[in-house]
C-alpha atoms as a PDB file:
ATOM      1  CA  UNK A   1     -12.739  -0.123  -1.633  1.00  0.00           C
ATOM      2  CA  UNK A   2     -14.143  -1.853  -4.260  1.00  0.00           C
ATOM      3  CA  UNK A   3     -10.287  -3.352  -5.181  1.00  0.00           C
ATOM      4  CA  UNK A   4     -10.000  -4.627  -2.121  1.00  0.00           C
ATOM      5  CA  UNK A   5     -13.407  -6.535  -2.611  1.00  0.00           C
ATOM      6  CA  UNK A   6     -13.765  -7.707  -6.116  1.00  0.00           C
ATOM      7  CA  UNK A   7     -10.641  -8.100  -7.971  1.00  0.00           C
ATOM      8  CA  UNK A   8      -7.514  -7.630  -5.499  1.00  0.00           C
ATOM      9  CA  UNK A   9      -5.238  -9.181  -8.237  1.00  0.00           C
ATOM     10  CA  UNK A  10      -5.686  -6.409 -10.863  1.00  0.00           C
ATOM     11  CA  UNK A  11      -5.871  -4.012  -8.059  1.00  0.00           C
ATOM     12  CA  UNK A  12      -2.121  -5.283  -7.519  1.00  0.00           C
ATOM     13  CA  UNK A  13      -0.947  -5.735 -11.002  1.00  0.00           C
ATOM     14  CA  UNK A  14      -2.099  -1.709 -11.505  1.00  0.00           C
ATOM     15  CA  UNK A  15      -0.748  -0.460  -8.327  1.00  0.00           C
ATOM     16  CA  UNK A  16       3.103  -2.215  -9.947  1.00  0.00           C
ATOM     17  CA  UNK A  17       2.784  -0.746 -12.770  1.00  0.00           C
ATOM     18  CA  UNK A  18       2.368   2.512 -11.309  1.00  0.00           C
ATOM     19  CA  UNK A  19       5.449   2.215  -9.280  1.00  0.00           C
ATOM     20  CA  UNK A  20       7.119   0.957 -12.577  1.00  0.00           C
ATOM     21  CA  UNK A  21       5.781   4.126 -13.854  1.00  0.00           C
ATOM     22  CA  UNK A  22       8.765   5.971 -11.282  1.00  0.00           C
ATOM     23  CA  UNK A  23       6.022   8.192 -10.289  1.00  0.00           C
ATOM     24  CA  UNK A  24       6.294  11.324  -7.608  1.00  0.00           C
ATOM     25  CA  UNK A  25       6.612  10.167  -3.529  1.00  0.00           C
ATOM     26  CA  UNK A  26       3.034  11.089  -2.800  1.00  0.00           C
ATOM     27  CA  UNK A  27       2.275   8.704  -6.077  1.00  0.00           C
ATOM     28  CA  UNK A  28       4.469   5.978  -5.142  1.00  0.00           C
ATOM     29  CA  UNK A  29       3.707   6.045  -0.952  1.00  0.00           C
ATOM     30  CA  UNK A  30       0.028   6.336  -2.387  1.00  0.00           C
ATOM     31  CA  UNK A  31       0.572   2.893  -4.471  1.00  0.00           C
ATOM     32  CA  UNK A  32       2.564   1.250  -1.712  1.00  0.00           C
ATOM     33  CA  UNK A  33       0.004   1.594   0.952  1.00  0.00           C
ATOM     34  CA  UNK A  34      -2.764   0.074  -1.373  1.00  0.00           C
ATOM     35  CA  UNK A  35      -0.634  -2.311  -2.136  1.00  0.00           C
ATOM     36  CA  UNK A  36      -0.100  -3.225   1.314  1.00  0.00           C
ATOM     37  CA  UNK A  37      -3.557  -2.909   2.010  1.00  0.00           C
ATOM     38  CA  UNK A  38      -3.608  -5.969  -0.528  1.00  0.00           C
ATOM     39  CA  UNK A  39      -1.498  -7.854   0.273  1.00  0.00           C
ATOM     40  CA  UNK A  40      -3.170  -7.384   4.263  1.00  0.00           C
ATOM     41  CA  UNK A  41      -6.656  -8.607   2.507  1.00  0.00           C
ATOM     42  CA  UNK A  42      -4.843 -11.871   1.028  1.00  0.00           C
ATOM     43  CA  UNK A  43      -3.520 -12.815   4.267  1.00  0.00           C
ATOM     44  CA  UNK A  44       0.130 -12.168   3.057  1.00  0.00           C
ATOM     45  CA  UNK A  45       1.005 -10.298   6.506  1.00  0.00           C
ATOM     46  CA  UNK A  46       4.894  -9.551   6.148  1.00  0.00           C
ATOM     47  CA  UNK A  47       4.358  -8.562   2.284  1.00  0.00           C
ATOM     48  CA  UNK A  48       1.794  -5.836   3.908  1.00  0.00           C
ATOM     49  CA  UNK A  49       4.429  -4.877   6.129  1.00  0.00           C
ATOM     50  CA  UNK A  50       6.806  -4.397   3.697  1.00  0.00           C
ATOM     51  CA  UNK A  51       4.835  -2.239   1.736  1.00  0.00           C
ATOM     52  CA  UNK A  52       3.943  -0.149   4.679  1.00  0.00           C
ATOM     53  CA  UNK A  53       7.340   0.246   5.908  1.00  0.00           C
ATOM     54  CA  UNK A  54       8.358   1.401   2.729  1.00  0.00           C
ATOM     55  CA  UNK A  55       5.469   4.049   2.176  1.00  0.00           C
ATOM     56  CA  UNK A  56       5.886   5.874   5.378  1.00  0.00           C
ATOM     57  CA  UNK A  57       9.838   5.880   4.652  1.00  0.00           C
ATOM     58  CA  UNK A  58       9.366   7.908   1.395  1.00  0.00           C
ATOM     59  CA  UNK A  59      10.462  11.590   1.884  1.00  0.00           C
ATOM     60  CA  UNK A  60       7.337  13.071  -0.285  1.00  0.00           C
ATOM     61  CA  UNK A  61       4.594  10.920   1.390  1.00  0.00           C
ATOM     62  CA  UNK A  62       1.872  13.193   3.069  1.00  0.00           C
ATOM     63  CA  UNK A  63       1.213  12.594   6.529  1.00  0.00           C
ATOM     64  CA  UNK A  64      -1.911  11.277   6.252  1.00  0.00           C
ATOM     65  CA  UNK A  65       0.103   8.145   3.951  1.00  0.00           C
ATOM     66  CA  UNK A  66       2.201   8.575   7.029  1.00  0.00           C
ATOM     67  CA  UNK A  67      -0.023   8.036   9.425  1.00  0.00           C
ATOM     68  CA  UNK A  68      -1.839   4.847   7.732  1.00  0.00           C
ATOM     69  CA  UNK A  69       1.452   2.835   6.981  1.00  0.00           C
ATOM     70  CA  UNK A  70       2.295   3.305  10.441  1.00  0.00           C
ATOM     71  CA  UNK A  71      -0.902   1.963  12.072  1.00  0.00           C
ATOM     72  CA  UNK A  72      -1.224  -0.700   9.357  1.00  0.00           C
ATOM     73  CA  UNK A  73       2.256  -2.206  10.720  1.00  0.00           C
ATOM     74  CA  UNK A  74       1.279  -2.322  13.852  1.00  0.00           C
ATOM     75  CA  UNK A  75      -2.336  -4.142  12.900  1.00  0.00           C
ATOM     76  CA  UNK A  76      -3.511  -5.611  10.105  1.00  0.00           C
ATOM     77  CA  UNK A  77      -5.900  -4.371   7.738  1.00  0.00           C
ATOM     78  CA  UNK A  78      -9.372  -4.633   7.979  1.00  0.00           C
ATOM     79  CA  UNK A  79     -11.894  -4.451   4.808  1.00  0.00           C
END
């Protein structure tokens, strides 16, 4: 993911705003677990697991959101 690789801070200053936006639960658990996936990339392990905790607790987030926050608490990200 190219945000992941070249510039994680706008990655994460875009994925806020589009939680400031008060988007859907799909949009917002969608944001979260990039932003987790960040946060994983920087080293910044309980941020990541904060983000990923909240994705998968979001009523509208599709399994497959789901499915990654839940692994991604368990183990760290990986690029």
């Amino acid at each position: 993911m190219a945000v992941l690789e070249r510039d994680p801070e706008t990655g994460d200053r875009l994925f806020r705003k589009v939680l400031e936006s008060e988007p859907d639960d799909e949009t917002r658990s969608w944001s979260l677990l990039y932003l987790a996936r960040l946060a994983d990339s920087q080293g910044e392990r309980d941020q990541a697991v904060e983000f990923y905790k909240a994705a998968s607790a979001l009523q509208g987030a599709p399994d497959t959101v789901r499915q990654a926050a839940q692994k991604g608490v368990a183990q760290a990200f990986k690029k």
